[in-house]
Each structure stands twice: as structure tokens, then as C-alpha cells.
C-alpha atoms as a PDB file:
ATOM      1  CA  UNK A   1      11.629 -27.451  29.351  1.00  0.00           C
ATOM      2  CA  UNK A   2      12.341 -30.516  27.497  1.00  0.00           C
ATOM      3  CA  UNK A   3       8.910 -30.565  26.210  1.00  0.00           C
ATOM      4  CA  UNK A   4       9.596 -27.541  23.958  1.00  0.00           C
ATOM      5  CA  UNK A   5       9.965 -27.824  20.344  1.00  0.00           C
ATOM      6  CA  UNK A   6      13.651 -26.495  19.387  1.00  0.00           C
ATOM      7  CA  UNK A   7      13.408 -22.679  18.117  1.00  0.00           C
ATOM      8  CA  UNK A   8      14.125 -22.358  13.841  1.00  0.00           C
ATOM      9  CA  UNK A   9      14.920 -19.637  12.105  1.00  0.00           C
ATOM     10  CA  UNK A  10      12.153 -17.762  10.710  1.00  0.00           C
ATOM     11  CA  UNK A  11      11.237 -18.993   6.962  1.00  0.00           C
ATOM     12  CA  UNK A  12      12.348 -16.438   4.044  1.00  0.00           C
ATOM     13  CA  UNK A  13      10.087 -13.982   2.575  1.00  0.00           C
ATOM     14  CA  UNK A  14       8.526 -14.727  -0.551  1.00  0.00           C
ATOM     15  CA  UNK A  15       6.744 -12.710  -2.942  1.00  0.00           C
ATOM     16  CA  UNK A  16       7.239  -9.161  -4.464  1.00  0.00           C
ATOM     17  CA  UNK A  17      10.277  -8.433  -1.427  1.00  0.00           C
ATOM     18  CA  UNK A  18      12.169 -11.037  -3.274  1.00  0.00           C
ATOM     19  CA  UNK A  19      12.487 -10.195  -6.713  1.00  0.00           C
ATOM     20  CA  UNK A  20      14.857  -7.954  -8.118  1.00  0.00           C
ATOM     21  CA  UNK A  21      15.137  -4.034  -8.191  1.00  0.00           C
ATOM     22  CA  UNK A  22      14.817  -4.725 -12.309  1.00  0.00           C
ATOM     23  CA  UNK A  23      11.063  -5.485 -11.707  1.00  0.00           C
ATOM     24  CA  UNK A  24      10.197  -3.391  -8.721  1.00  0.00           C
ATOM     25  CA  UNK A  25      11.030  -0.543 -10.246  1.00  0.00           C
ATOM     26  CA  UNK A  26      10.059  -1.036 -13.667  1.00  0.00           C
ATOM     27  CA  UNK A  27       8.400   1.682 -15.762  1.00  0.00           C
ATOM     28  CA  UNK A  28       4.920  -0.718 -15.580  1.00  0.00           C
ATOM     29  CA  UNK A  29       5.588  -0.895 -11.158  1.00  0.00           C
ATOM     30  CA  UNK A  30       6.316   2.888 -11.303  1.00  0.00           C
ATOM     31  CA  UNK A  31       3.327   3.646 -13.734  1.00  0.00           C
ATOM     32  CA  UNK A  32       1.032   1.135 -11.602  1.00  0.00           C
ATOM     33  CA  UNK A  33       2.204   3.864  -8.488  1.00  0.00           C
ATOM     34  CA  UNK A  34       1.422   6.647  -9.799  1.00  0.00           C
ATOM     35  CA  UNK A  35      -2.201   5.508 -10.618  1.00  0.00           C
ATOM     36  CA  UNK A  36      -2.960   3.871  -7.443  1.00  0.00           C
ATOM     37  CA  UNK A  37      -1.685   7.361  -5.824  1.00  0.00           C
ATOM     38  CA  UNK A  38      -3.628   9.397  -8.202  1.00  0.00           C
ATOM     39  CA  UNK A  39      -6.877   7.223  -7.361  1.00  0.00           C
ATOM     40  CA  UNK A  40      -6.441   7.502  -3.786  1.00  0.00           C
ATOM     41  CA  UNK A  41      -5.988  11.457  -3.995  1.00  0.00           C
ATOM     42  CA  UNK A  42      -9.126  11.891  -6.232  1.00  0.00           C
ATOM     43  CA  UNK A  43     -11.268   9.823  -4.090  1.00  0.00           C
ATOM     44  CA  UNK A  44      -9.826  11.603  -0.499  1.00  0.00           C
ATOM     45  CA  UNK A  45     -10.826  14.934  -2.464  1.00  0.00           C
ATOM     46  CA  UNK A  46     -13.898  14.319  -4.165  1.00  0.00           C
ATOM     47  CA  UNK A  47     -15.188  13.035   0.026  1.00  0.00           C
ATOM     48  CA  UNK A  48     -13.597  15.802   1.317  1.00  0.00           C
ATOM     49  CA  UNK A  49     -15.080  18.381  -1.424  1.00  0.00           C
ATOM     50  CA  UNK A  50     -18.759  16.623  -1.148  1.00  0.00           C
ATOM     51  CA  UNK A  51     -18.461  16.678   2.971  1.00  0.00           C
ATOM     52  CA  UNK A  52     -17.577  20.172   2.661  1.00  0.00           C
ATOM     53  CA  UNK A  53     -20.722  21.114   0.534  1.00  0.00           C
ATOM     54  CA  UNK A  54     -23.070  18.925   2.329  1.00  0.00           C
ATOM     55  CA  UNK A  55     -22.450  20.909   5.316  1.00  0.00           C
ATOM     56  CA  UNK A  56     -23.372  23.802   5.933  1.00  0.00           C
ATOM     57  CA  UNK A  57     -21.607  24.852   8.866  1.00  0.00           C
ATOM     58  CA  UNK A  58     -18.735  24.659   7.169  1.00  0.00           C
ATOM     59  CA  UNK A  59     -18.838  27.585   4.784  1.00  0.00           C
END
């Protein structure tokens, strides 16, 4: 037991969790969002729709 380093508190967090709310929510952070969402929803549909008319059990 006396072999053991002593326990520390865990380091902060750095990065985007550390910067104000004036920057996370920004128009540009709110914009950036939207189009990530936007990309993710086209590209889950377009699979889904190309899936759905490759196969023909399907329909």
C-alpha cells in the first residue's frame, strides 16, 4: 500500500467544453449544425431509398 502513487484530481477539460456559450452557440456553430444534420439525413435517406429499390422483396 505504500507503493501506490497518491490519487490527483482528474486534469480539466480542454477544448470546445471550455469556451464560452458566446462561441458555442454562435450563428457560424448553429449554421455548422444544421449542415452536418442535414448531411447526415440526406445520406441515411438516399441508402435507405437505394436499399429499398435494389430490393425487390421489398415492394
Amino acid at each position: 500500500m505504500a507503493d501506490e502513487p497518491k490519487v490527483r484530481p482528474a486534469r480539466p477539460l480542454v477544448g470546445y467544453r471550455d469556451v464560452g456559450e458566446d462561441v458555442r452557440h454562435s450563428r457560424r456553430a448553429l449554421t455548422r449544425a444544421w449542415v452536418i444534420l442535414a448531411a447526415l439525413m440526406a445520406i441515411y435517406l438516399g441508402w435507405t431509398l437505394v436499399i429499398y429499390f435494389l430490393e425487390p422483396g421489398l415492394r
